[in-house]
C-alpha atoms as a PDB file:
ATOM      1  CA  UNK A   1     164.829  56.670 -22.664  1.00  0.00           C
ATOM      2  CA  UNK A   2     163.353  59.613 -24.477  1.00  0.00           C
ATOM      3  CA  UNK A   3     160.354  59.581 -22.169  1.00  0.00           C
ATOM      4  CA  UNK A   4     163.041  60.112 -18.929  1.00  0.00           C
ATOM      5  CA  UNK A   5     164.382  63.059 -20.731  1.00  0.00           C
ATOM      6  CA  UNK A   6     161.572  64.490 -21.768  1.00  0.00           C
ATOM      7  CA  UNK A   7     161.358  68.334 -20.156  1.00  0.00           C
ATOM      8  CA  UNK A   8     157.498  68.105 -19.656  1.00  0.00           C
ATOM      9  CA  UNK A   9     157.660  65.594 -17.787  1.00  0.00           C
ATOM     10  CA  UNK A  10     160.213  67.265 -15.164  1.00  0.00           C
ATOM     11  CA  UNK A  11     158.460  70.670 -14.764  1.00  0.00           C
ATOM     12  CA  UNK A  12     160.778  73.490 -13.144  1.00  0.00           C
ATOM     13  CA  UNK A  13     160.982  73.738 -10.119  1.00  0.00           C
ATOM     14  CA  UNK A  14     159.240  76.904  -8.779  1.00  0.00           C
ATOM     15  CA  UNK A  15     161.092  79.190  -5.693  1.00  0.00           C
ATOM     16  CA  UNK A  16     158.610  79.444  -2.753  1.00  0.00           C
ATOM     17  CA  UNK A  17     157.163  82.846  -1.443  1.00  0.00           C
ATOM     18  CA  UNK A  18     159.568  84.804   0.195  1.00  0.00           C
ATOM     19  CA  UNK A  19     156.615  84.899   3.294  1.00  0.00           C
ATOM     20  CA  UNK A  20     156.443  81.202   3.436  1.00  0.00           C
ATOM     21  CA  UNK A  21     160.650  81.435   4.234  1.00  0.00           C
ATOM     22  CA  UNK A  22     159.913  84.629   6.615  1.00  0.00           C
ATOM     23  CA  UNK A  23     157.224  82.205   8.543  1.00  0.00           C
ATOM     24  CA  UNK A  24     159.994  79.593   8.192  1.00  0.00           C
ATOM     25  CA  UNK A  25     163.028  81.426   9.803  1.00  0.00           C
ATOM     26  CA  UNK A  26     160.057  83.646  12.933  1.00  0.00           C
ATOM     27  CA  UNK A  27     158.872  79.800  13.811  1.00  0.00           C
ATOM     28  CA  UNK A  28     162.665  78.496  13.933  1.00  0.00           C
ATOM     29  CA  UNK A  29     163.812  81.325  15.715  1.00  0.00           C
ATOM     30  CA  UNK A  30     160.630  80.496  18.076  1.00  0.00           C
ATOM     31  CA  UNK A  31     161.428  77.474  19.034  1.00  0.00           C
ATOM     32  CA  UNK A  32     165.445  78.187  19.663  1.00  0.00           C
ATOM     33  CA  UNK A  33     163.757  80.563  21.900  1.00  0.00           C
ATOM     34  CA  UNK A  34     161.050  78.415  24.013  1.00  0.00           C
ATOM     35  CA  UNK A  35     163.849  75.639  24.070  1.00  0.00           C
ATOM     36  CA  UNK A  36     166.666  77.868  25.532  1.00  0.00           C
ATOM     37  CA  UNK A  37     164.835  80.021  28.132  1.00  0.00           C
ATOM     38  CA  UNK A  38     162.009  78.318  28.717  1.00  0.00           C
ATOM     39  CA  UNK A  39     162.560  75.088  28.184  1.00  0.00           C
ATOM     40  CA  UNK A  40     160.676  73.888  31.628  1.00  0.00           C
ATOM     41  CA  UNK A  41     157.538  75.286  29.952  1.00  0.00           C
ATOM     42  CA  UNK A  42     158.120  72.941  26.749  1.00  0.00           C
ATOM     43  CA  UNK A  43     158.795  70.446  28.595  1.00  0.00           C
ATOM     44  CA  UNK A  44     154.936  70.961  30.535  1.00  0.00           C
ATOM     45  CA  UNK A  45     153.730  71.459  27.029  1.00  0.00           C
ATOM     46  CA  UNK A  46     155.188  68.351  25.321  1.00  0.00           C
ATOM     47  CA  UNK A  47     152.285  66.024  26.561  1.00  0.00           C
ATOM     48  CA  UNK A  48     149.462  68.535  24.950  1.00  0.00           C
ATOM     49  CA  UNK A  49     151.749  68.390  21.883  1.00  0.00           C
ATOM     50  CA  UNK A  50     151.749  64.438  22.314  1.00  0.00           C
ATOM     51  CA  UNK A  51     148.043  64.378  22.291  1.00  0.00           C
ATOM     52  CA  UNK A  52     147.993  66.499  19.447  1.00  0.00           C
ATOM     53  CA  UNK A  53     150.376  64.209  17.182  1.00  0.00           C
ATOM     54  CA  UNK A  54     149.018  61.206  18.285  1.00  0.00           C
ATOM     55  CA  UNK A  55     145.526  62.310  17.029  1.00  0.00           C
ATOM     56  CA  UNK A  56     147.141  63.698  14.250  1.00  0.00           C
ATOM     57  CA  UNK A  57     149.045  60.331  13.362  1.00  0.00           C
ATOM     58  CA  UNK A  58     145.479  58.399  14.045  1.00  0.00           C
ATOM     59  CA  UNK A  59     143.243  60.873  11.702  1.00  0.00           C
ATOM     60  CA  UNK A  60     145.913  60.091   8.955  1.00  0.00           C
ATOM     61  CA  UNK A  61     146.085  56.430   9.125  1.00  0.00           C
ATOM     62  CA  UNK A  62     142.248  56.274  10.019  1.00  0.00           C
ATOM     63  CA  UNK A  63     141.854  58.030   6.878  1.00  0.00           C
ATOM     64  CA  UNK A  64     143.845  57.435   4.182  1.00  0.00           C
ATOM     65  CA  UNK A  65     142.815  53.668   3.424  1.00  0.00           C
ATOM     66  CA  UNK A  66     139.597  52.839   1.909  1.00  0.00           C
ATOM     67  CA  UNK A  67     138.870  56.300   0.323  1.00  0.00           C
ATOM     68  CA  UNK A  68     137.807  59.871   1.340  1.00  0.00           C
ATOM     69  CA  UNK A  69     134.738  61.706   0.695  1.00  0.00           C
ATOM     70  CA  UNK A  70     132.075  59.313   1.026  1.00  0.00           C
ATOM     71  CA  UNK A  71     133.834  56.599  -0.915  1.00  0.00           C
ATOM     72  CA  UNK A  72     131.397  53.575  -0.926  1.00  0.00           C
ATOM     73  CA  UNK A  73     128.585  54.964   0.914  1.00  0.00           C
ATOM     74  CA  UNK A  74     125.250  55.179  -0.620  1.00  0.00           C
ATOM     75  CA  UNK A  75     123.941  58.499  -2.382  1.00  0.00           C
ATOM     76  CA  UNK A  76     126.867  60.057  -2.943  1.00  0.00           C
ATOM     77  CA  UNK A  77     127.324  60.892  -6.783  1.00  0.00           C
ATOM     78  CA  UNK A  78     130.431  59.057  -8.725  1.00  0.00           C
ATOM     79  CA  UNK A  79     131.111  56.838  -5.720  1.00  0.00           C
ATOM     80  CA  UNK A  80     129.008  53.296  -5.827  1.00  0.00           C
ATOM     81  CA  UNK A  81     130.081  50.613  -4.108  1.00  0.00           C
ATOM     82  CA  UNK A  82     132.952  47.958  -5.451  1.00  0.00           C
ATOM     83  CA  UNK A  83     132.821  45.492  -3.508  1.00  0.00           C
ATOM     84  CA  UNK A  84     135.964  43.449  -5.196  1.00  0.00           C
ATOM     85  CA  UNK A  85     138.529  46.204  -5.452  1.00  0.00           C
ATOM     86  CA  UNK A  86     138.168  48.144  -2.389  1.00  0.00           C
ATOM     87  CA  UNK A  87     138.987  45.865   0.600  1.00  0.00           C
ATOM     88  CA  UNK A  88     140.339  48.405   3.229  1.00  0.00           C
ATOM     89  CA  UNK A  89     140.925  45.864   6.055  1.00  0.00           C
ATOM     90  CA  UNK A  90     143.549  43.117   6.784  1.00  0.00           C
ATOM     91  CA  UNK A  91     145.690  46.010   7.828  1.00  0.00           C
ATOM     92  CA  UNK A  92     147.052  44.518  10.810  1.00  0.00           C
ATOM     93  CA  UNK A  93     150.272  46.496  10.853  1.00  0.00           C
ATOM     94  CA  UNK A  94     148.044  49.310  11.731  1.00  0.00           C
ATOM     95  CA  UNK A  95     146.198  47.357  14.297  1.00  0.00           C
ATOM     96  CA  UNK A  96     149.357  46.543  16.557  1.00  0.00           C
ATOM     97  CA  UNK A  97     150.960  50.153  15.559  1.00  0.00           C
ATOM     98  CA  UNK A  98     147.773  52.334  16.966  1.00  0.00           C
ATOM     99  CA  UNK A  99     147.295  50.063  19.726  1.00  0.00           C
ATOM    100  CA  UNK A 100     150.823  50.440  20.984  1.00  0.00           C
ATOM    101  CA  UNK A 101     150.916  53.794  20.895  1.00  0.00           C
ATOM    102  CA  UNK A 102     147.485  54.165  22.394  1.00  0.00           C
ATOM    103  CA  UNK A 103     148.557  51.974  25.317  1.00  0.00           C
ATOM    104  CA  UNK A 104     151.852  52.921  26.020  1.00  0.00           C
ATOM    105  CA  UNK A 105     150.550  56.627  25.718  1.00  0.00           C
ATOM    106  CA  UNK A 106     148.494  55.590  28.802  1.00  0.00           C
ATOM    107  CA  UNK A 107     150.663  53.868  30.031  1.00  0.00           C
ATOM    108  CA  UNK A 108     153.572  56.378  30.412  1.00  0.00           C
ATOM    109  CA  UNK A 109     150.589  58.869  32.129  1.00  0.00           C
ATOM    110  CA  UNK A 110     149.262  56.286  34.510  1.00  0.00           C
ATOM    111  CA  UNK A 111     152.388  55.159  36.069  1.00  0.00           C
ATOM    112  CA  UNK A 112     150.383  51.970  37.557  1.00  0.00           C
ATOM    113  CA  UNK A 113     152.132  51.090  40.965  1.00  0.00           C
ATOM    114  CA  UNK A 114     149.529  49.209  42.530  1.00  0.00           C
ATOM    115  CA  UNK A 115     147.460  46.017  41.380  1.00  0.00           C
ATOM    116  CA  UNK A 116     144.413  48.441  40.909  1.00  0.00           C
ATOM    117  CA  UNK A 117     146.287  50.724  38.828  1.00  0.00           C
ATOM    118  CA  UNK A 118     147.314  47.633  36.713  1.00  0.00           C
ATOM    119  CA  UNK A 119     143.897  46.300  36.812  1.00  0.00           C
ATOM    120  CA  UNK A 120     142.728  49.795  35.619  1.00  0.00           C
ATOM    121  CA  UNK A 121     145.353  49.735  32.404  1.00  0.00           C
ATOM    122  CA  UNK A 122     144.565  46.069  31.603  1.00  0.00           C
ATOM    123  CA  UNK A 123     140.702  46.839  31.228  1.00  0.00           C
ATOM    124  CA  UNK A 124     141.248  49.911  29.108  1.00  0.00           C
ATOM    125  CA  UNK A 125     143.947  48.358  27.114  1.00  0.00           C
ATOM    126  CA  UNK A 126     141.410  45.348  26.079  1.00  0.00           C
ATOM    127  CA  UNK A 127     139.027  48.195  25.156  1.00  0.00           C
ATOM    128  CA  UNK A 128     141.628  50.077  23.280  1.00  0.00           C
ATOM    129  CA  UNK A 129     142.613  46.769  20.751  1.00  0.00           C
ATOM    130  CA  UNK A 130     138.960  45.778  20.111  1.00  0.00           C
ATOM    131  CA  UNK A 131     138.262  48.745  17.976  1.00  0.00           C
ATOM    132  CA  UNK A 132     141.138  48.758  16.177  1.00  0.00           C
ATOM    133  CA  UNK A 133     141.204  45.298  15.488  1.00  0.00           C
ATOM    134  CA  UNK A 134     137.679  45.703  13.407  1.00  0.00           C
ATOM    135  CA  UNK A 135     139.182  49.044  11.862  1.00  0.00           C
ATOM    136  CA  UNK A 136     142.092  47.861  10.703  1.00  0.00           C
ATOM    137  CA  UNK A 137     142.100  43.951  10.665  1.00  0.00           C
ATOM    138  CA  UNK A 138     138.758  42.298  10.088  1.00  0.00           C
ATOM    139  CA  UNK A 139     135.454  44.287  10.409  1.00  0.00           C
ATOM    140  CA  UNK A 140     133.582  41.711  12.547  1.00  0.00           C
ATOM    141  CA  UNK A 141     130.409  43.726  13.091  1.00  0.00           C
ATOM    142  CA  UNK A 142     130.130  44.434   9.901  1.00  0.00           C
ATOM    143  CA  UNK A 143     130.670  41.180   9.213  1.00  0.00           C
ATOM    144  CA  UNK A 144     127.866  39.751  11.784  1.00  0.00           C
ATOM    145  CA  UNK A 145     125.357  42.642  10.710  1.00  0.00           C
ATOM    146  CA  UNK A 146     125.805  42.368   7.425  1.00  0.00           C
ATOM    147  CA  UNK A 147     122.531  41.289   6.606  1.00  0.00           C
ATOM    148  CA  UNK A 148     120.302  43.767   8.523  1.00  0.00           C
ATOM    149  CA  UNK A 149     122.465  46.782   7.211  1.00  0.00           C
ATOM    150  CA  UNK A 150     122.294  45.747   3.967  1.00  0.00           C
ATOM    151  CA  UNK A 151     118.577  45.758   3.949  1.00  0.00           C
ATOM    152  CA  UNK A 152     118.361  48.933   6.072  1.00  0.00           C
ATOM    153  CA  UNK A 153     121.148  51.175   3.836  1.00  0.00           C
ATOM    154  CA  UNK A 154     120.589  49.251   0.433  1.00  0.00           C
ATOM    155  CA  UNK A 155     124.157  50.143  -1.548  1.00  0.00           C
ATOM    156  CA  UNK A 156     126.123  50.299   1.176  1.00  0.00           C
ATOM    157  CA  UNK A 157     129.772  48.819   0.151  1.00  0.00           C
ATOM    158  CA  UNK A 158     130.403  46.908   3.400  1.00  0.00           C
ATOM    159  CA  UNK A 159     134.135  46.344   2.253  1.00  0.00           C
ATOM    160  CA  UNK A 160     135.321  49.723   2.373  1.00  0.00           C
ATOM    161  CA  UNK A 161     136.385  51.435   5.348  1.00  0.00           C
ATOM    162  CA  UNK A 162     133.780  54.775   5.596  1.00  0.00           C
ATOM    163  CA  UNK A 163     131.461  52.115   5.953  1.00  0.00           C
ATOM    164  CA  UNK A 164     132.391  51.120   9.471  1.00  0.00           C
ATOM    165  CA  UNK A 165     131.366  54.457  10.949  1.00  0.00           C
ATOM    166  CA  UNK A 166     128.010  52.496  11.863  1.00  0.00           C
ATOM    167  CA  UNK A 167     126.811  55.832  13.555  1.00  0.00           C
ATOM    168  CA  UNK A 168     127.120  57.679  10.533  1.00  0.00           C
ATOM    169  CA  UNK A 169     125.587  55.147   7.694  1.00  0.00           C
ATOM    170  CA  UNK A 170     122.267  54.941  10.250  1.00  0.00           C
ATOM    171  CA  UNK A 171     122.406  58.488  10.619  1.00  0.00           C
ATOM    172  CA  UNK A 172     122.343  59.311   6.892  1.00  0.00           C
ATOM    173  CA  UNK A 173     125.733  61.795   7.482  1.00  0.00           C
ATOM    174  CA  UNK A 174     126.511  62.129   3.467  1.00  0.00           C
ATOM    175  CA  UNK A 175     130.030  62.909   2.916  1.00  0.00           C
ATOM    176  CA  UNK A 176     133.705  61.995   4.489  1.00  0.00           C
ATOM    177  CA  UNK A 177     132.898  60.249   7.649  1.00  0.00           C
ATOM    178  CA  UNK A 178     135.683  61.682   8.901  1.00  0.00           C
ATOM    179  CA  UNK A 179     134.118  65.068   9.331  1.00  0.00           C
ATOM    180  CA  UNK A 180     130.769  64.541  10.779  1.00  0.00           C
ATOM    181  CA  UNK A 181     129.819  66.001  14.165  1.00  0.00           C
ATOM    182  CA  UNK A 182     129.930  62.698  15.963  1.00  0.00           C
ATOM    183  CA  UNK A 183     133.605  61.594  14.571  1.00  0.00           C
ATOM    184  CA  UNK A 184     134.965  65.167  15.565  1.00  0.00           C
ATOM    185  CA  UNK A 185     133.157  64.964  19.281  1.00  0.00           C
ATOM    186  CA  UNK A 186     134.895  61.483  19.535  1.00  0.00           C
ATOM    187  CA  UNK A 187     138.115  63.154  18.561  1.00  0.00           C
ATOM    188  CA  UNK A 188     137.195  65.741  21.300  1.00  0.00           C
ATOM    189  CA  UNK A 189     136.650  62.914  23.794  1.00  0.00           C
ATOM    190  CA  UNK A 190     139.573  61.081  23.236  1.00  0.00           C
ATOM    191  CA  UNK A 191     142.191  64.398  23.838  1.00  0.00           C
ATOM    192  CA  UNK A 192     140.192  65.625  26.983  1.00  0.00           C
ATOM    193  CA  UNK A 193     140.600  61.807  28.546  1.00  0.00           C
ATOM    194  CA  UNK A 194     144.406  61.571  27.560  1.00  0.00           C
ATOM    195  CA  UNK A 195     144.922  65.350  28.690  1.00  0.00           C
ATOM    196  CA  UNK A 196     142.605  64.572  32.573  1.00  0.00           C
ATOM    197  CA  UNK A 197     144.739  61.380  32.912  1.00  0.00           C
ATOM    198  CA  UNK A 198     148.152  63.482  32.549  1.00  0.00           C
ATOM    199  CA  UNK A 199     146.725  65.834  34.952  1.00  0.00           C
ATOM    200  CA  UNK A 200     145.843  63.628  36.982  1.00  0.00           C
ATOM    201  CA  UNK A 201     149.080  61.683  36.946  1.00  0.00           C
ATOM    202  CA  UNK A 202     151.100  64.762  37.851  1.00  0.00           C
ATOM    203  CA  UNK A 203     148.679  65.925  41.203  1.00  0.00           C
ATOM    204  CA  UNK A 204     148.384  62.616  41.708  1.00  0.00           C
ATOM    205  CA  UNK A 205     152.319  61.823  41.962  1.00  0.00           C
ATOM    206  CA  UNK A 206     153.201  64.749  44.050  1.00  0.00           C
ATOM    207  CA  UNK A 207     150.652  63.674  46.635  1.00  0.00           C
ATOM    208  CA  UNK A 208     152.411  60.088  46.663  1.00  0.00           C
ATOM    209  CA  UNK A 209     155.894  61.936  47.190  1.00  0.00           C
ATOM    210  CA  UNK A 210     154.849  63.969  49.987  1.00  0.00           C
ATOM    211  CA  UNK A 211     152.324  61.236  51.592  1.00  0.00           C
ATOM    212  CA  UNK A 212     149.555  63.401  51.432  1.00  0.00           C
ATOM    213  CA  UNK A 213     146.064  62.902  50.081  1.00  0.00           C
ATOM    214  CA  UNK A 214     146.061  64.122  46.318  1.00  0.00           C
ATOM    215  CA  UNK A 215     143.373  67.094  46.454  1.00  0.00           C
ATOM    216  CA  UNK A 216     144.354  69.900  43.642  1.00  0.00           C
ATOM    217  CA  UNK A 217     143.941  70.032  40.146  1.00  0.00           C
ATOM    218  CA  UNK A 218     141.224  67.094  38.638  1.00  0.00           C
ATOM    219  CA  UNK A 219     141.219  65.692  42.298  1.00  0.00           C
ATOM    220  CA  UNK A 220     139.692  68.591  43.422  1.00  0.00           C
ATOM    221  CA  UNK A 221     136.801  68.175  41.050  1.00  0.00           C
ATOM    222  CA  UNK A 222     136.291  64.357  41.362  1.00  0.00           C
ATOM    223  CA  UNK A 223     138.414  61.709  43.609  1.00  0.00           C
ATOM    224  CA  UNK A 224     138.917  59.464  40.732  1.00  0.00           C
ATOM    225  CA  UNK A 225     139.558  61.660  37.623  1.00  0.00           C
ATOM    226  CA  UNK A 226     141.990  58.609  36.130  1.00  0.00           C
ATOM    227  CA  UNK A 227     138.995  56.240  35.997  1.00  0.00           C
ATOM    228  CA  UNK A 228     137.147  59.097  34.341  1.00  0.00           C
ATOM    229  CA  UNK A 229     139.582  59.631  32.199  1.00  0.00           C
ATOM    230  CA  UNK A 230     139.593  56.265  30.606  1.00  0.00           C
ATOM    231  CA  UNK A 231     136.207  56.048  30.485  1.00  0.00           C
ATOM    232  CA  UNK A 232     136.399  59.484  28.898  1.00  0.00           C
ATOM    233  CA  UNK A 233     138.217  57.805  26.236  1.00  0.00           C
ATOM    234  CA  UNK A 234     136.303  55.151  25.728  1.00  0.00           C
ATOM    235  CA  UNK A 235     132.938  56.939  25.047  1.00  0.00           C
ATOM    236  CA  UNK A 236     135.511  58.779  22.393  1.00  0.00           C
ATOM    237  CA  UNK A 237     135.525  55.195  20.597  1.00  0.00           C
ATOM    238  CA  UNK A 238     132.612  54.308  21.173  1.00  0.00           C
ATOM    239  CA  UNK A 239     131.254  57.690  19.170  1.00  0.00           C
ATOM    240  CA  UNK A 240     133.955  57.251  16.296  1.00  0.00           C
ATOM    241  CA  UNK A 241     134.149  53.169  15.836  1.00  0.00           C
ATOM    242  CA  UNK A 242     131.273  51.490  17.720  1.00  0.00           C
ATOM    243  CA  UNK A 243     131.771  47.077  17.492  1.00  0.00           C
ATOM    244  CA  UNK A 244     129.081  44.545  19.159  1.00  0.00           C
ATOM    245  CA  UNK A 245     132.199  43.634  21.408  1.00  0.00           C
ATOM    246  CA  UNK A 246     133.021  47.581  23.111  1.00  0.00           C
ATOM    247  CA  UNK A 247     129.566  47.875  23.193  1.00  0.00           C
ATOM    248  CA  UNK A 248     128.998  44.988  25.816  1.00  0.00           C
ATOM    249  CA  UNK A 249     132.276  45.862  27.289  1.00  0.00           C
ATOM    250  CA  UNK A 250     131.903  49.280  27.795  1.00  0.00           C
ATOM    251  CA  UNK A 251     128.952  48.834  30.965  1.00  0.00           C
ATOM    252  CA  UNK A 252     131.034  46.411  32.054  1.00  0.00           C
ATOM    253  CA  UNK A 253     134.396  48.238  32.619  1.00  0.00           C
ATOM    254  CA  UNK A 254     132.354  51.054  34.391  1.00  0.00           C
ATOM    255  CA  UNK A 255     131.152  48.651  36.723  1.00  0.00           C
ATOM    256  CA  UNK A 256     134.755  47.084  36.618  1.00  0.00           C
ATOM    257  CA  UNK A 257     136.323  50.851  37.404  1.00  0.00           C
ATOM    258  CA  UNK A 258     133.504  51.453  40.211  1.00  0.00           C
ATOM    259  CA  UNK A 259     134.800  48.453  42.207  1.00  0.00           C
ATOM    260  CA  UNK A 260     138.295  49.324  41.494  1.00  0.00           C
ATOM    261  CA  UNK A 261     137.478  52.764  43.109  1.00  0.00           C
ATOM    262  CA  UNK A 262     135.846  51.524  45.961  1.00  0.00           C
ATOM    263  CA  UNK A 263     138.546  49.379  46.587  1.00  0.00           C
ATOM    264  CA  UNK A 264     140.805  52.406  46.528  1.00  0.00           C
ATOM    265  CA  UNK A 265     138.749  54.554  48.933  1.00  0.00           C
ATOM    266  CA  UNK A 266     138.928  51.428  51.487  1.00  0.00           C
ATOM    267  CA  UNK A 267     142.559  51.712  51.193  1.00  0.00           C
ATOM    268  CA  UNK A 268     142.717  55.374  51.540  1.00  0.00           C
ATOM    269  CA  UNK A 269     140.461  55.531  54.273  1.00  0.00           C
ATOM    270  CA  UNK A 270     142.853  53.266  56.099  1.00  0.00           C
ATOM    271  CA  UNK A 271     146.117  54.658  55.370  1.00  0.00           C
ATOM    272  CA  UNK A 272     144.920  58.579  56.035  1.00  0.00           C
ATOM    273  CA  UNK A 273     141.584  58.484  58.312  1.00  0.00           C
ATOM    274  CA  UNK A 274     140.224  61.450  58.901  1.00  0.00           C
ATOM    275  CA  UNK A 275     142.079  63.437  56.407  1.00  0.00           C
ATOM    276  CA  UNK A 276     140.417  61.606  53.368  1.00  0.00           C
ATOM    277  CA  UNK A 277     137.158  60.909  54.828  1.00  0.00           C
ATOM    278  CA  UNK A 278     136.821  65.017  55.151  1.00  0.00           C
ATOM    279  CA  UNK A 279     137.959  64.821  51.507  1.00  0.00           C
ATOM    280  CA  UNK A 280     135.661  62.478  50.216  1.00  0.00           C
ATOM    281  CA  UNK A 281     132.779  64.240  51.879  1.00  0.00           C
ATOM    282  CA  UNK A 282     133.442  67.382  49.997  1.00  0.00           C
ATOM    283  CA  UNK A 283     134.451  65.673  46.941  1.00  0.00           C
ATOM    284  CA  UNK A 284     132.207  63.365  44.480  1.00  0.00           C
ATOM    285  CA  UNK A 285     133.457  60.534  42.882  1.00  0.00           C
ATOM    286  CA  UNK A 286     133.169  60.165  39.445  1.00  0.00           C
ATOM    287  CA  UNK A 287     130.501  63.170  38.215  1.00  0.00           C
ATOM    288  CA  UNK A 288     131.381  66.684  39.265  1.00  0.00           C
ATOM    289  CA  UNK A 289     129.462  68.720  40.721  1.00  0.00           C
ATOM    290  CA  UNK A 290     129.044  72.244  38.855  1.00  0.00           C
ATOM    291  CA  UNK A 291     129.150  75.848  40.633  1.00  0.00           C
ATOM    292  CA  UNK A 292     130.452  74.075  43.308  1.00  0.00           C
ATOM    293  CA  UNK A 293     134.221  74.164  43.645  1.00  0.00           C
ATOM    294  CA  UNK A 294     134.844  72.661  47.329  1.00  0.00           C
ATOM    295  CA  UNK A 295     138.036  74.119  48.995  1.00  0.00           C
ATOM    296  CA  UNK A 296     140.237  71.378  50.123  1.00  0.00           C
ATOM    297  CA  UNK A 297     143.703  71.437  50.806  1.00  0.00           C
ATOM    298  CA  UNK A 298     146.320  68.404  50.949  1.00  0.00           C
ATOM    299  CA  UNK A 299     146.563  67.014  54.560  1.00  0.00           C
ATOM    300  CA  UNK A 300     149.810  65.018  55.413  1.00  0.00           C
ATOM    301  CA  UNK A 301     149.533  61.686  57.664  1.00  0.00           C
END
């Protein structure tokens, strides 16, 4: 009982700086602001902010199991491997949590009405769960290249999580895996996919209200900037968490998404003619072209 009482244990509590309040009460009073008078601009901003937690929410699970700062990778001082104590997988809690919200992120910005749109989802869905099933639940790479990493990175704990940034243990990156150039430019990747397909969704949405073919915004760059997008966001994971099985899926599903939008552009040249052959003339498909911003405008049937 004496230990429960005892005042150094229980330090005082310390007031904070009267600027951290002032920053407090100016970002409160913000928001009551934005929400009251300009609450149609939140509302436009809430999928940015979406994109922003999500990543946020990813980065923090991503990182705190299985150690920061190099933990278990070779050649960095005060942190060699332990191979019984630092198992960082079996998580699968974490698998069916970022997959969820990864998917039904999508989801909720694809709207899928037609069996291409659901074909679309379904493909990048499958995608979505492979990496997190070998980052969270069992590393099966790791597990199948065990062998040739071992000899090629001799030290390397293959138990601990930092160790299943494959890109950065052949690279050499020394240091919280987490921070390298390649795991930020997947980071990068993954936002500007998310961010194209919401874009996307709302030209693409207004078009289907008014019957018209969808021309502004990403449309007016490519003619299938939701297929982009996804594969957008798959290169992103592909850069942060490569696995044997994303790697042979990944040619696959852009051969899979060319089809799909093939498919489309049969449909679209049959339900608006002349209207969307003009379009697709002026507009590429999947890669835009630079310097060149065609002007097309939305042409009703």
């Amino acid at each position: 009982m004496s230990s429960i009482s005892d005042p150094q244990q229980f330090p005082p509590l310390r007031p904070s700086p009267p600027w951290t309040q002032a920053l407090t009460v100016l970002i409160a009073g913000a928001a009551v602001y934005l929400i009251s008078n300009h609450w149609l601009h939140v509302l436009d901003a809430l999928p940015y902010l979406w994109v922003v937690l999500m990543m946020g929410m990813h980065m923090f699970m991503h990182g705190g199991h299985g150690g920061h700062g190099g933990a278990g990778r070779p050649g960095v001082a005060g942190k060699g491997p332990d191979m019984s104590t630092d198992y960082s997988y079996d998580l699968w809690w974490l698998v069916i949590l970022n997959s969820a919200v990864f998917i039904i992120f999508a989801f909720i910005f694809v709207r899928p009405r037609t069996k291409l749109g659901w074909r679309a989802l379904g493909g990048f869905s499958a995608f979505v769960v492979a990496p997190f099933t070998e980052m969270y639940g069992f590393p099966l790479t790791i597990y199948l290249l065990s062998g040739w990493l071992g000899n090629r990175i001799p030290g390397l704990d293959l138990q601990n999580h930092n160790s299943g940034h494959l890109w950065q243990d052949l690279t050499g990156w020394q240091g919280d895996p987490h921070l390298s150039p390649l795991h930020l430019l997947s980071n990068v990747l993954i936002a500007a996919g998310f961010i194209l397909l919401y874009r996307s969704w709302q030209v693409l949405f207004a078009a289907q209200r008014d019957h018209r073919v969808a021309t502004t915004g990403p449309y007016g760059t490519v003619r299938h900037p939701q297929y982009a997008g996804f594969l957008t966001i798959m290169a992103g994971f592909l850069l942060q968490w490569p696995t044997l099985l994303t790697l042979l899926m990944f040619p696959v599903l852009v051969i899979v998404y060319l089809r799909l939008a093939r498919k489309e552009q049969r449909l679209m040249d049959a339900e608006f003619g002349a209207a969307y052959a003009a379009y697709r003339r002026q507009v590429p498909g999947f890669v835009p072209r630079f310097g060149h911003r065609p002007a097309v405008t939305g042409q009703k049937l």
